[in-house]
PDB file of N, CA and C in Angstrom:
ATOM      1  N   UNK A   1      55.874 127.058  32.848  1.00  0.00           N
ATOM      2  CA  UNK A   1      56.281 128.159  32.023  1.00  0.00           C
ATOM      3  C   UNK A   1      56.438 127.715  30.568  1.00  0.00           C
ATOM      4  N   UNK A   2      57.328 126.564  30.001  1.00  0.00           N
ATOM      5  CA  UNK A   2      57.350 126.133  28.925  1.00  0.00           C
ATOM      6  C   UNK A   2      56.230 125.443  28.348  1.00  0.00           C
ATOM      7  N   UNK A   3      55.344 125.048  29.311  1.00  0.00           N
ATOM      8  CA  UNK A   3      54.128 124.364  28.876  1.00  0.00           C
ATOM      9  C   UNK A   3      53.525 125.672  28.101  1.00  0.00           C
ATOM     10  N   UNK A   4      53.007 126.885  28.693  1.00  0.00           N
ATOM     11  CA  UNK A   4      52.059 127.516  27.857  1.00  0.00           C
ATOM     12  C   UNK A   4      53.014 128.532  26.931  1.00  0.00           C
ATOM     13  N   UNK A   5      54.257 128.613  26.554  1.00  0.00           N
ATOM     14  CA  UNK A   5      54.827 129.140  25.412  1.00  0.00           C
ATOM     15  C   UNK A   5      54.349 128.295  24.754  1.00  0.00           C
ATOM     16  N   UNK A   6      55.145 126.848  24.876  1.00  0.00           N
ATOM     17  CA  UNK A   6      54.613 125.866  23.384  1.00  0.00           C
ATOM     18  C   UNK A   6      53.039 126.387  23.325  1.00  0.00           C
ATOM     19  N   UNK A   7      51.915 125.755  24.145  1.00  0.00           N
ATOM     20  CA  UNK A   7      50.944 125.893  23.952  1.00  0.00           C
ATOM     21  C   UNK A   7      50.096 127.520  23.393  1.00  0.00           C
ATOM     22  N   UNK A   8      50.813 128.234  23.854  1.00  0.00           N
ATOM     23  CA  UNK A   8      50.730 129.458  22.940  1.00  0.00           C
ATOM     24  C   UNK A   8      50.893 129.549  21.814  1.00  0.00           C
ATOM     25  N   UNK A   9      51.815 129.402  21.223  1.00  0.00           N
ATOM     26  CA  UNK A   9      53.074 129.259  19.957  1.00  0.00           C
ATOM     27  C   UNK A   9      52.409 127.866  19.149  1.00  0.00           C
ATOM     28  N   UNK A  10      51.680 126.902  19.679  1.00  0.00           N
ATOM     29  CA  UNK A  10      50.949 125.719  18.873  1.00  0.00           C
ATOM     30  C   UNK A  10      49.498 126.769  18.306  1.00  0.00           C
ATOM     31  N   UNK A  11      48.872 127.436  19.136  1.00  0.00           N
ATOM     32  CA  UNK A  11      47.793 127.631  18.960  1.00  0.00           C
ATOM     33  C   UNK A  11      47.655 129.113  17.775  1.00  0.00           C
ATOM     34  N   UNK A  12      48.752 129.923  17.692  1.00  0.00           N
ATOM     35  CA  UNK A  12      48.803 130.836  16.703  1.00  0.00           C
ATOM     36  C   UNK A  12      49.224 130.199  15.879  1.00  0.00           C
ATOM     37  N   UNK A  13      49.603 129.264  15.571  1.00  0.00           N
ATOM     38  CA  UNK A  13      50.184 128.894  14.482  1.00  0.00           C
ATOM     39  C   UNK A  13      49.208 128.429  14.044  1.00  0.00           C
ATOM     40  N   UNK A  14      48.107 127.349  14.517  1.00  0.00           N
ATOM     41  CA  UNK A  14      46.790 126.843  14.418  1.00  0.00           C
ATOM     42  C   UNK A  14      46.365 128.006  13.984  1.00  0.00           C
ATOM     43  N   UNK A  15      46.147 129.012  14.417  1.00  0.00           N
ATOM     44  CA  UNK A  15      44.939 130.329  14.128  1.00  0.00           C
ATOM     45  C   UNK A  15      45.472 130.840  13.301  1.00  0.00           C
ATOM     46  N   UNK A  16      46.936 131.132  12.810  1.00  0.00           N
ATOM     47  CA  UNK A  16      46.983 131.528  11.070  1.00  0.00           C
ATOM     48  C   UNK A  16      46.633 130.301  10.081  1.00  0.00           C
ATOM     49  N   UNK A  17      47.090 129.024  10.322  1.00  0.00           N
ATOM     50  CA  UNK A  17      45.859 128.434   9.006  1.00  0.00           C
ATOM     51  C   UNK A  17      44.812 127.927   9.174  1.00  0.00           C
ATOM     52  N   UNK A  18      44.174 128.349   9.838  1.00  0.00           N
ATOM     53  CA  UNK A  18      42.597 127.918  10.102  1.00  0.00           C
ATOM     54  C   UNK A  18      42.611 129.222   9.600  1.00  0.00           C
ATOM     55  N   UNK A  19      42.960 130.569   9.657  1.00  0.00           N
ATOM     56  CA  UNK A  19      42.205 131.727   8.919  1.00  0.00           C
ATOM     57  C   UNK A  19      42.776 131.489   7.896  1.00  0.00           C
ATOM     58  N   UNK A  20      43.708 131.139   7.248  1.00  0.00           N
ATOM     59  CA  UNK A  20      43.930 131.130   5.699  1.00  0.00           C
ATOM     60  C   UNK A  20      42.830 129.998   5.219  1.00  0.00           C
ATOM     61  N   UNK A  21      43.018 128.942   5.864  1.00  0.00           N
ATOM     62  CA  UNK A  21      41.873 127.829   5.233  1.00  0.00           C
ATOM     63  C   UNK A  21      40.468 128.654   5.111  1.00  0.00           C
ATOM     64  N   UNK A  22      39.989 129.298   6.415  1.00  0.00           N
ATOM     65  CA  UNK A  22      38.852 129.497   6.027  1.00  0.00           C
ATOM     66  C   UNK A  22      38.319 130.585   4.998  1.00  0.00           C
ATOM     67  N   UNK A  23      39.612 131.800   4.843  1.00  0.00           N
ATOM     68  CA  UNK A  23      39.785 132.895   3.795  1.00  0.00           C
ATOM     69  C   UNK A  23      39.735 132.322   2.207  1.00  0.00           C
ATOM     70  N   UNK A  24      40.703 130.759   1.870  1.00  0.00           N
ATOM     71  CA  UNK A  24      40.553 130.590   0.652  1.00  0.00           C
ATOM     72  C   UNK A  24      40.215 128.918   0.614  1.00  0.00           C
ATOM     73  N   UNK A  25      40.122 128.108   1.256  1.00  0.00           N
ATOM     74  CA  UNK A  25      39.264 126.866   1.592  1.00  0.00           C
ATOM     75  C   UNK A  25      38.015 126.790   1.559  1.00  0.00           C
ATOM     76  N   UNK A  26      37.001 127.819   2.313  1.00  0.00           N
ATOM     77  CA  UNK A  26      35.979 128.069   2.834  1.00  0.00           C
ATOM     78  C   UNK A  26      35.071 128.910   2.286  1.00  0.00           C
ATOM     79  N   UNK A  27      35.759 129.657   0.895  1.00  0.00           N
ATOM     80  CA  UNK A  27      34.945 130.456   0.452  1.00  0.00           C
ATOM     81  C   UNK A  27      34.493 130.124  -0.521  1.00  0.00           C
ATOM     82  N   UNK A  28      33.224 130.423  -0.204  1.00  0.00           N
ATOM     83  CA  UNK A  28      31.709 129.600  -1.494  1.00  0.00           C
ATOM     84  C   UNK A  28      31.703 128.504  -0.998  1.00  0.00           C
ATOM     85  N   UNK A  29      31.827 127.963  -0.338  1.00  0.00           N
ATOM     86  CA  UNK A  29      31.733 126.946   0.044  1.00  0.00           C
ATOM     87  C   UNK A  29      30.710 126.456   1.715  1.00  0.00           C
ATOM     88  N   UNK A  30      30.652 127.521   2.463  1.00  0.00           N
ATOM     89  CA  UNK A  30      29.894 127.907   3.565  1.00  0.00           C
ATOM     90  C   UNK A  30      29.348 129.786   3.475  1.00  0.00           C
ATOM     91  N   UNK A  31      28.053 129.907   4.370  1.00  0.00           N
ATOM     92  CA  UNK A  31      27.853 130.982   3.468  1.00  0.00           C
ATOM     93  C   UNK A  31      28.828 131.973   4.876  1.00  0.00           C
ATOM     94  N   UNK A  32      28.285 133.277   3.973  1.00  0.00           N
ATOM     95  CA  UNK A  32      28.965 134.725   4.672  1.00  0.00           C
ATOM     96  C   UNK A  32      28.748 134.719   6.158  1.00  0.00           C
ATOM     97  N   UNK A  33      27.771 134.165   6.768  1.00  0.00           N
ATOM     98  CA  UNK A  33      27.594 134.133   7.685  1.00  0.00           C
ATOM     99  C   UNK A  33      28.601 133.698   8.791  1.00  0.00           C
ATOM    100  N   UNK A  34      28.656 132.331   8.153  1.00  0.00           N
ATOM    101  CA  UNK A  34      29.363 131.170   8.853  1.00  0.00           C
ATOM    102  C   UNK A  34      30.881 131.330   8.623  1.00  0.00           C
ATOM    103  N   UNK A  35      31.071 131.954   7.799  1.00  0.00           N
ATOM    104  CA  UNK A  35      32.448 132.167   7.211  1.00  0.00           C
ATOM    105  C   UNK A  35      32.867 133.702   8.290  1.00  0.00           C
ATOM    106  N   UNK A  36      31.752 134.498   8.312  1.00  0.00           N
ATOM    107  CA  UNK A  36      32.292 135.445   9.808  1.00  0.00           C
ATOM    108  C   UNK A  36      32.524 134.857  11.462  1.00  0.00           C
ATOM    109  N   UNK A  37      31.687 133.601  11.231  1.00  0.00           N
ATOM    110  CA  UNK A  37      31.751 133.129  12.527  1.00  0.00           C
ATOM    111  C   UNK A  37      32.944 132.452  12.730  1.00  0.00           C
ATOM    112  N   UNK A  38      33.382 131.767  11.909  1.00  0.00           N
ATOM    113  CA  UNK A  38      35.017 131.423  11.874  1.00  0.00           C
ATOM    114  C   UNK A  38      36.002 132.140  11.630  1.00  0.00           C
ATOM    115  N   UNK A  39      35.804 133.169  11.117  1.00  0.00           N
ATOM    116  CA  UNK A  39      37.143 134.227  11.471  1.00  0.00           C
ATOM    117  C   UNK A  39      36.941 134.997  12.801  1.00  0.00           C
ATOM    118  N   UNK A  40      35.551 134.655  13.367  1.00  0.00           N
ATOM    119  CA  UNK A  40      35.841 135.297  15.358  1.00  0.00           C
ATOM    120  C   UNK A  40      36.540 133.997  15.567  1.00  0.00           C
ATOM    121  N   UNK A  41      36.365 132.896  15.844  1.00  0.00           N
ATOM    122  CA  UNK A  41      36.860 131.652  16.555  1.00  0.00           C
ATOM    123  C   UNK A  41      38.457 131.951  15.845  1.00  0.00           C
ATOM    124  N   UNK A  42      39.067 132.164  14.954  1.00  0.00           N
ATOM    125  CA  UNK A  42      40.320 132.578  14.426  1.00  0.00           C
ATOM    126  C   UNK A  42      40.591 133.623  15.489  1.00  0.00           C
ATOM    127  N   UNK A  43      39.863 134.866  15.312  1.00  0.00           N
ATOM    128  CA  UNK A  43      40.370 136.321  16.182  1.00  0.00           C
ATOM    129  C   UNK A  43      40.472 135.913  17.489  1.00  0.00           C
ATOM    130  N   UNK A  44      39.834 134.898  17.962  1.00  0.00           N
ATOM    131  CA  UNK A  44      39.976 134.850  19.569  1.00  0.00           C
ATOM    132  C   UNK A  44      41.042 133.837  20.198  1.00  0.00           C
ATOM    133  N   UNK A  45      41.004 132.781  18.920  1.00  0.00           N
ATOM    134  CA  UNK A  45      42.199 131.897  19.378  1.00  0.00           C
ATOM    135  C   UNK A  45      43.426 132.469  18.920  1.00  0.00           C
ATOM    136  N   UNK A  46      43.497 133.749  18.472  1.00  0.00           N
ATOM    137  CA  UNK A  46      44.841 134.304  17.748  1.00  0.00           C
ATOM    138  C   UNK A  46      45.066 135.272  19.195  1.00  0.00           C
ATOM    139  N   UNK A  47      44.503 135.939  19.773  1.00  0.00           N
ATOM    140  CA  UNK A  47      44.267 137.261  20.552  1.00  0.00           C
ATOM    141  C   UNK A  47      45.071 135.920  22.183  1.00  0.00           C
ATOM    142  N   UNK A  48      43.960 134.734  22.575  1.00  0.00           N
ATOM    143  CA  UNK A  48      44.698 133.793  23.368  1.00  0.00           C
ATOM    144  C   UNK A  48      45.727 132.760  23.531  1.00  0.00           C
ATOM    145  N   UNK A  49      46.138 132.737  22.006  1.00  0.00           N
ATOM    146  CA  UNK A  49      47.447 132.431  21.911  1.00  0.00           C
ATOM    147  C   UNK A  49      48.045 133.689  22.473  1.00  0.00           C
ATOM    148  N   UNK A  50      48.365 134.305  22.409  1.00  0.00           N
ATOM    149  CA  UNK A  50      49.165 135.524  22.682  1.00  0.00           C
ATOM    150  C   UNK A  50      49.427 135.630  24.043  1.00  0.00           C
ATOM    151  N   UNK A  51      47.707 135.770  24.704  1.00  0.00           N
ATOM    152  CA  UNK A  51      47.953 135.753  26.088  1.00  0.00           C
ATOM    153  C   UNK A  51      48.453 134.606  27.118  1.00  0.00           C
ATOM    154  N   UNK A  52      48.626 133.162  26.108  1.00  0.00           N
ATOM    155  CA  UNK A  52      48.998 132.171  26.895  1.00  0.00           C
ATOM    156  C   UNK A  52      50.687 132.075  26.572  1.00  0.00           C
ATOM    157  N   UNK A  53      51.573 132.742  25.743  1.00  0.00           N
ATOM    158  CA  UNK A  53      52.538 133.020  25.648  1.00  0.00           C
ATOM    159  C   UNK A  53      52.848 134.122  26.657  1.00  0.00           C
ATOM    160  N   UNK A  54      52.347 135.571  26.692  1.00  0.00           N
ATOM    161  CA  UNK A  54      52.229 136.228  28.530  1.00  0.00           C
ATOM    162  C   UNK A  54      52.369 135.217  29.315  1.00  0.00           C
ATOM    163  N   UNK A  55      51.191 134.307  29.427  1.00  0.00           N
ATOM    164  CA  UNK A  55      51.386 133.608  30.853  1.00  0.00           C
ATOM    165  C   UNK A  55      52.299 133.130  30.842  1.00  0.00           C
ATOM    166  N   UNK A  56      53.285 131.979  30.160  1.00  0.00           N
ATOM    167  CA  UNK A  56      54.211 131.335  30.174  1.00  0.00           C
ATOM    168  C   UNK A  56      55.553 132.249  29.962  1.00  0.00           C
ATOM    169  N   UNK A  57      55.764 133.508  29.939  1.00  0.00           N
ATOM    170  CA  UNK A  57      56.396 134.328  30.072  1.00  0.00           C
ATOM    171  C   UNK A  57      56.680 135.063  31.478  1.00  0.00           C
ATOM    172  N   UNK A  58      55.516 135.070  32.138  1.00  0.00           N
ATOM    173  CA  UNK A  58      55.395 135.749  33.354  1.00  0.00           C
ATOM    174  C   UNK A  58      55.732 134.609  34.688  1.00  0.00           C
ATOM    175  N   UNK A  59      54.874 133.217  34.155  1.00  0.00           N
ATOM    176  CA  UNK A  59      55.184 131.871  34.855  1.00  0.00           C
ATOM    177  C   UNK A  59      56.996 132.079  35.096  1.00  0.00           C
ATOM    178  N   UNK A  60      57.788 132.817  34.649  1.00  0.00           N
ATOM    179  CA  UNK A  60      59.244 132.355  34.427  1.00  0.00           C
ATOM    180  C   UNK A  60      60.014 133.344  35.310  1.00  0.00           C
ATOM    181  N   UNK A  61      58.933 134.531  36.112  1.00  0.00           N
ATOM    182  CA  UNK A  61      58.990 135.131  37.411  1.00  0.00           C
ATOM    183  C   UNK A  61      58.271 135.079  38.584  1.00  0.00           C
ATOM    184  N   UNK A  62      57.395 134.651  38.152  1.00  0.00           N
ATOM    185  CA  UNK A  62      56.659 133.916  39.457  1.00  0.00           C
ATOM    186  C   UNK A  62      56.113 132.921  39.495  1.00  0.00           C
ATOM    187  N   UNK A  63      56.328 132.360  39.738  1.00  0.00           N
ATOM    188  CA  UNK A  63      55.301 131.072  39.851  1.00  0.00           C
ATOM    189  C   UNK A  63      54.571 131.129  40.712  1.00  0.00           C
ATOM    190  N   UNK A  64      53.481 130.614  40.012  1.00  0.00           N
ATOM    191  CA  UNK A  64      51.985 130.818  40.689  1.00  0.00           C
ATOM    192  C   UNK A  64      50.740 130.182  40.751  1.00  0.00           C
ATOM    193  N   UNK A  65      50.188 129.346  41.523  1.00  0.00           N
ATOM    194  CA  UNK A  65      49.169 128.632  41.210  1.00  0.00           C
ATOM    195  C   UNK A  65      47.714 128.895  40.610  1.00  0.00           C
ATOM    196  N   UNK A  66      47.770 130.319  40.873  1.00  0.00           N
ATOM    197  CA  UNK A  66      46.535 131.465  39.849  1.00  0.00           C
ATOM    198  C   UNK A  66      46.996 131.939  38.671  1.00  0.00           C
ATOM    199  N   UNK A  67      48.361 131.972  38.543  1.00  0.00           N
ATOM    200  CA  UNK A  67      49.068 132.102  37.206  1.00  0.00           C
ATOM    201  C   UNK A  67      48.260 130.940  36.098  1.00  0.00           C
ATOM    202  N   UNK A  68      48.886 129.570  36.720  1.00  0.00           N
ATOM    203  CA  UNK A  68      48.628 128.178  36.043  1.00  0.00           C
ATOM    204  C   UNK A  68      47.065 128.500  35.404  1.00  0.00           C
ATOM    205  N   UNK A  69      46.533 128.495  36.896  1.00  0.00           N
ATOM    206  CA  UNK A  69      44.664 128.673  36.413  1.00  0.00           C
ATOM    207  C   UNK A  69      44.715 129.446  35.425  1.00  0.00           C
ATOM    208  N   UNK A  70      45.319 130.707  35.301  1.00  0.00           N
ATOM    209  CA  UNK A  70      44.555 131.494  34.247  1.00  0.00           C
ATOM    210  C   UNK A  70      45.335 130.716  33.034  1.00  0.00           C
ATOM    211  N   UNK A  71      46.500 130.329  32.668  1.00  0.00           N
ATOM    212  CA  UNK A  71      46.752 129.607  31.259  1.00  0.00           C
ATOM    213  C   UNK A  71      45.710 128.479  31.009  1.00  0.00           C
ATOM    214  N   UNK A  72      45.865 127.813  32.199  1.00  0.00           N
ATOM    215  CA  UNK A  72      44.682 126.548  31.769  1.00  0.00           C
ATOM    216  C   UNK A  72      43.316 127.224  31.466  1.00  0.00           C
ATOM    217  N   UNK A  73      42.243 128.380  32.005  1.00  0.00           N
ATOM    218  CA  UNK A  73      41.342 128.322  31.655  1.00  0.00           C
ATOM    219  C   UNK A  73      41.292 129.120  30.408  1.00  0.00           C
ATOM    220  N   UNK A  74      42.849 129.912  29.726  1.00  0.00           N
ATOM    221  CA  UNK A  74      42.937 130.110  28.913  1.00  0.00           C
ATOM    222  C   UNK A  74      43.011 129.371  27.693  1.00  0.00           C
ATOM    223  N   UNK A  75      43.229 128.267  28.138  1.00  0.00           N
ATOM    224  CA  UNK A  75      43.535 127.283  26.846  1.00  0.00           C
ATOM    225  C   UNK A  75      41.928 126.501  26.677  1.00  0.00           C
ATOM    226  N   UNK A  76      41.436 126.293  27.943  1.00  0.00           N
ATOM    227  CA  UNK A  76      40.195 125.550  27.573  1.00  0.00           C
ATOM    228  C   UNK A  76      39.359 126.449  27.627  1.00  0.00           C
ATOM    229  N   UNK A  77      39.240 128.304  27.219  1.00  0.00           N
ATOM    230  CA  UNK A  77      38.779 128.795  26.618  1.00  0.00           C
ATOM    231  C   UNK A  77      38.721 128.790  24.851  1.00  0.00           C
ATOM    232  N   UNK A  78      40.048 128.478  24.174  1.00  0.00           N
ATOM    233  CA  UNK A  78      40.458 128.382  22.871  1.00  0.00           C
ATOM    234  C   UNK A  78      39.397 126.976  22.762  1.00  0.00           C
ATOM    235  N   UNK A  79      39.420 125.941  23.317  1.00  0.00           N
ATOM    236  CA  UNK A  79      39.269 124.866  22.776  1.00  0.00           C
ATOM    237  C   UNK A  79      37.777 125.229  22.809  1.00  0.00           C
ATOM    238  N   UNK A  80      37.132 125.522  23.871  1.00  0.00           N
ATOM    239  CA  UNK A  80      35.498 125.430  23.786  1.00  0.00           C
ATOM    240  C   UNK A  80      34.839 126.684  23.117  1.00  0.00           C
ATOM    241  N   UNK A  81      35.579 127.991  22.994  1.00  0.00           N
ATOM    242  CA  UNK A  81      35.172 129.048  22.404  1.00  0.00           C
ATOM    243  C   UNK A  81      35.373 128.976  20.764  1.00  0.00           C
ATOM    244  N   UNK A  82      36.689 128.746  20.407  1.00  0.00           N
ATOM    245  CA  UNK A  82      37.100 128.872  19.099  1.00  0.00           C
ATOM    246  C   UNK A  82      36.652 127.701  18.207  1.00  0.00           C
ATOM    247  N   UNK A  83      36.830 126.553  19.353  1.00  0.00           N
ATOM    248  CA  UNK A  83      36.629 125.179  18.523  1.00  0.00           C
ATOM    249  C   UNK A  83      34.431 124.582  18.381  1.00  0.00           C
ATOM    250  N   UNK A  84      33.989 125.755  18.994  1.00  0.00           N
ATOM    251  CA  UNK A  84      32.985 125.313  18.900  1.00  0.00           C
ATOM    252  C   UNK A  84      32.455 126.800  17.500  1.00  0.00           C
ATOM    253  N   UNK A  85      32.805 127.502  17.496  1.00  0.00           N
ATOM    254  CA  UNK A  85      32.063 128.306  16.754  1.00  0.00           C
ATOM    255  C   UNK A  85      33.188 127.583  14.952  1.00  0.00           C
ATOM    256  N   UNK A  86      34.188 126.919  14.879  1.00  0.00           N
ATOM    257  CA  UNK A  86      34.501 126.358  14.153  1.00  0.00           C
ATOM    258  C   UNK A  86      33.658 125.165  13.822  1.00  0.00           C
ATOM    259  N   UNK A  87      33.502 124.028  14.784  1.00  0.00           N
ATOM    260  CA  UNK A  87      32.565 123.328  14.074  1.00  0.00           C
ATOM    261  C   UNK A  87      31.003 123.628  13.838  1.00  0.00           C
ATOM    262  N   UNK A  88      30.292 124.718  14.650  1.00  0.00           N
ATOM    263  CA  UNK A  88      29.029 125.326  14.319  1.00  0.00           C
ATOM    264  C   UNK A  88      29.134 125.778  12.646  1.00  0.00           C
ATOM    265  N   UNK A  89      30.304 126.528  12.320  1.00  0.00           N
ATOM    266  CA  UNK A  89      30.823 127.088  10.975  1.00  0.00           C
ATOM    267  C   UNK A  89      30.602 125.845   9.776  1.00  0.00           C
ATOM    268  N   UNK A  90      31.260 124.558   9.561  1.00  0.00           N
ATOM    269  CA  UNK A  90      30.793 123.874   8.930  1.00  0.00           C
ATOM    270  C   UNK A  90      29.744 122.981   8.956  1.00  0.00           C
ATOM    271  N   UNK A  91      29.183 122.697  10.211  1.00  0.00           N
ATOM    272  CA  UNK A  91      28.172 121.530  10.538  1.00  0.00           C
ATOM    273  C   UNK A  91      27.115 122.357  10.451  1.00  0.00           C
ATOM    274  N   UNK A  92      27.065 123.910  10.440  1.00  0.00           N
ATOM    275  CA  UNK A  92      25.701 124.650  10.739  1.00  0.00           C
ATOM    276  C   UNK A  92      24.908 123.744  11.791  1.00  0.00           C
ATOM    277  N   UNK A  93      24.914 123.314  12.744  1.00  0.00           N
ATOM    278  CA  UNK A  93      24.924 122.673  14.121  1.00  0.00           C
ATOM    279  C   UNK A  93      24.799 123.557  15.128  1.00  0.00           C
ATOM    280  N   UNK A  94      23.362 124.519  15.159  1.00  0.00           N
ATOM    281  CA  UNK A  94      23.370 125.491  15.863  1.00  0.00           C
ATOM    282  C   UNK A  94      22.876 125.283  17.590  1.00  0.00           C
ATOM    283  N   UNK A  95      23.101 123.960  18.152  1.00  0.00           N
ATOM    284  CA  UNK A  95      23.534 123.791  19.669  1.00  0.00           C
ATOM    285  C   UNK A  95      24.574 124.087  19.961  1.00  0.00           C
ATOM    286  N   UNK A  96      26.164 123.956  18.681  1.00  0.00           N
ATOM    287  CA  UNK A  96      27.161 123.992  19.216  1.00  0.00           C
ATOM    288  C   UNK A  96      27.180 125.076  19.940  1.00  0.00           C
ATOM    289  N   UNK A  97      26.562 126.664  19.461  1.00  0.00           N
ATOM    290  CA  UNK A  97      26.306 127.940  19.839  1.00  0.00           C
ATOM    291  C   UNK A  97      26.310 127.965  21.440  1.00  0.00           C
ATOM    292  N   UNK A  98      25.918 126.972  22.252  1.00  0.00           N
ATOM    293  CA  UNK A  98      25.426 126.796  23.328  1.00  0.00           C
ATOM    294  C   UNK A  98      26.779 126.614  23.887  1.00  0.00           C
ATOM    295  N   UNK A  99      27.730 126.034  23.462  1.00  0.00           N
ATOM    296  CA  UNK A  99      28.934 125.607  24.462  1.00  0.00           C
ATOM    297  C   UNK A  99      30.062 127.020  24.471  1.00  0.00           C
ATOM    298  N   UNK A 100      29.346 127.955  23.206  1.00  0.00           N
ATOM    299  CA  UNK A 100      30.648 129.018  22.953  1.00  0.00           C
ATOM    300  C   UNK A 100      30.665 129.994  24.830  1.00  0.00           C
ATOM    301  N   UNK A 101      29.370 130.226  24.987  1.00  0.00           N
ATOM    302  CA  UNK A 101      29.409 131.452  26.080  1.00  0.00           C
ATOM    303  C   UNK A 101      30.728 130.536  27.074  1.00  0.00           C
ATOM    304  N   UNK A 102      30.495 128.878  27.298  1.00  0.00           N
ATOM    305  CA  UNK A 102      31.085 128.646  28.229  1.00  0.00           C
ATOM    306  C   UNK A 102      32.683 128.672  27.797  1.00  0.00           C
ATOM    307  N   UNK A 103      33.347 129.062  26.863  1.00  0.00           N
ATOM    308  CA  UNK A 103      34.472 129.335  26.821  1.00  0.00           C
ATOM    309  C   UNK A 103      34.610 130.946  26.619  1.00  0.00           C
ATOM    310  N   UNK A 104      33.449 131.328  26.037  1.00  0.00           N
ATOM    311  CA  UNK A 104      33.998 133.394  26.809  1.00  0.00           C
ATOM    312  C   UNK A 104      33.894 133.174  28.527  1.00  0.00           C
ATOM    313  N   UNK A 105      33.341 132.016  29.188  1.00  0.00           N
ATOM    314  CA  UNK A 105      33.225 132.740  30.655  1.00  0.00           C
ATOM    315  C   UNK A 105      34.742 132.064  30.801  1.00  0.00           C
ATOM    316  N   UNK A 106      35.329 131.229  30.354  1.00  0.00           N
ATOM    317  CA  UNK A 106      36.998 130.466  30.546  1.00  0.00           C
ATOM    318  C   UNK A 106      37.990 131.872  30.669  1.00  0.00           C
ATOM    319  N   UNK A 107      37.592 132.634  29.239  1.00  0.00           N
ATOM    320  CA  UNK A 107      38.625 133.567  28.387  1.00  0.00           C
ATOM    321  C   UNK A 107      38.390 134.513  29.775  1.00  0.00           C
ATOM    322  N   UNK A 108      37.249 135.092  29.852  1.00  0.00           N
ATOM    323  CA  UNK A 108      36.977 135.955  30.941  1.00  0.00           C
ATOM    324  C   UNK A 108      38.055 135.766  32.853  1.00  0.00           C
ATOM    325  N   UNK A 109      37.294 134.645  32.931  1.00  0.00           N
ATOM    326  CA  UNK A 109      38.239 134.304  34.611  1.00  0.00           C
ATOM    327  C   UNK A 109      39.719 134.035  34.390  1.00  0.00           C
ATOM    328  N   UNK A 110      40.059 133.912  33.356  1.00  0.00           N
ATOM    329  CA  UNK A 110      41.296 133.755  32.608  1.00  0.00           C
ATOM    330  C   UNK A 110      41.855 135.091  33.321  1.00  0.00           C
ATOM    331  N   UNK A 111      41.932 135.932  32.170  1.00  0.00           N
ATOM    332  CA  UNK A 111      42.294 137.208  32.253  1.00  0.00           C
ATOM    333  C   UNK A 111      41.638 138.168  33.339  1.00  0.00           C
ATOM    334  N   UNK A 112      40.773 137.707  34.728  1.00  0.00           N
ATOM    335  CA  UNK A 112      40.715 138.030  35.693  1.00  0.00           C
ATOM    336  C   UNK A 112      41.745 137.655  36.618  1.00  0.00           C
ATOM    337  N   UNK A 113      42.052 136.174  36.907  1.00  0.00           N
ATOM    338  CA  UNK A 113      42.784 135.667  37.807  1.00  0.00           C
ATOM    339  C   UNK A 113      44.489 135.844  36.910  1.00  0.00           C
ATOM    340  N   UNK A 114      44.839 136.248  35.646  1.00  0.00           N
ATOM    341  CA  UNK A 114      45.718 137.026  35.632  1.00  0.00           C
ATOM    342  C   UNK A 114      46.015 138.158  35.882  1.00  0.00           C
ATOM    343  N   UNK A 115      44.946 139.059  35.985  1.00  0.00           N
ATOM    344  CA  UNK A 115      45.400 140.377  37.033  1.00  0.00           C
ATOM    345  C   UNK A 115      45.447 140.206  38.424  1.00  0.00           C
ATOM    346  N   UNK A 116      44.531 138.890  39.110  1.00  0.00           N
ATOM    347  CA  UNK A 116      44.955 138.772  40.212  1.00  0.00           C
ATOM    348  C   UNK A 116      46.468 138.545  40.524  1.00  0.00           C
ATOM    349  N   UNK A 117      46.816 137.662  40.149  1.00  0.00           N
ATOM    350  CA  UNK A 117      48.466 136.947  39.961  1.00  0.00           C
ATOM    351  C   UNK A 117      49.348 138.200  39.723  1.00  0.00           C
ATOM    352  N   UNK A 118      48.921 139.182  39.018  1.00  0.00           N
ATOM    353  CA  UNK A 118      50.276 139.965  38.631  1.00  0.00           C
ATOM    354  C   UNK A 118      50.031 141.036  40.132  1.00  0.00           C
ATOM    355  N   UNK A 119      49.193 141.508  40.873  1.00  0.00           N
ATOM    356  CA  UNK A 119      48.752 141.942  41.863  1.00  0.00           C
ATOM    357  C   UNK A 119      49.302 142.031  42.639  1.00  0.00           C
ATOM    358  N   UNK A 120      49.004 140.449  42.993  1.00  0.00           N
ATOM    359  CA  UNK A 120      49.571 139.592  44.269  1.00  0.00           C
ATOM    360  C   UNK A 120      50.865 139.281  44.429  1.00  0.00           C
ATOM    361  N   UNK A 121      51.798 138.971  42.704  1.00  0.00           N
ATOM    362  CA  UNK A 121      52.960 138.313  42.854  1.00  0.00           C
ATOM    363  C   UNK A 121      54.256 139.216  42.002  1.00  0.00           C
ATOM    364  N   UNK A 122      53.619 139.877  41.251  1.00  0.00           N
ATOM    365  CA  UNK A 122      54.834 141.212  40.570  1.00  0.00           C
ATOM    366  C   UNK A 122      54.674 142.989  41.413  1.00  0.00           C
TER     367      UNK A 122
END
């Protein structure tokens, strides 16, 4: 339960200055393009912080071993979704592109096997 508050609460905090960096760090400096592609990797690690604060909120009435799964594949959705369209953003390194789907399919079973959990256990 306290694991994914912190880890929630680390990762918005991460996703407001990575969007300020990239709002006044980043501008002119990478083009429009790349500079939209890092404010999604911002919007999505801001949107799963949130939901990994839920989980570690909900963890604190049930505990649940599909609970856990969905924070964990929530978090190693942030890292492979957000953190790859971040370094695609400055490296223009367009394989990284290749690793993003596999953290929307994380974000996705995430927030599946959290409706399972609330289903099954609230």
């Amino acid at each position: 339960m306290k694991l994914f508050i912190i880890l929630g609460a680390i990762n918005a905090f991460v996703a407001v200055a990575l969007g300020a960096f990239g709002a006044h760090g980043l501008e002119g400096k990478i083009s429009d393009k790349y500079l939209a592609v890092w404010q999604t990797g911002v919007h999505y690690q801001m949107f799963h912080a949130i939901g990994l604060l839920i989980i570690g909120v909900l963890l604190g009435k049930v505990s649940s071993p599909i609970m856990n799964w969905s924070g964990w594949l929530m978090f190693a959705g942030i890292i492979l979704f957000s953190g790859s369209l971040y370094v695609l953003s400055v490296s223009g390194i367009k394989v990284l592109g290749a690793i993003t789907p596999l953290g929307g399919v994380a974000f996705l079973a995430a927030w599946v096997l959290l409706v399972v959990a609330t289903v099954k256990h609230l």
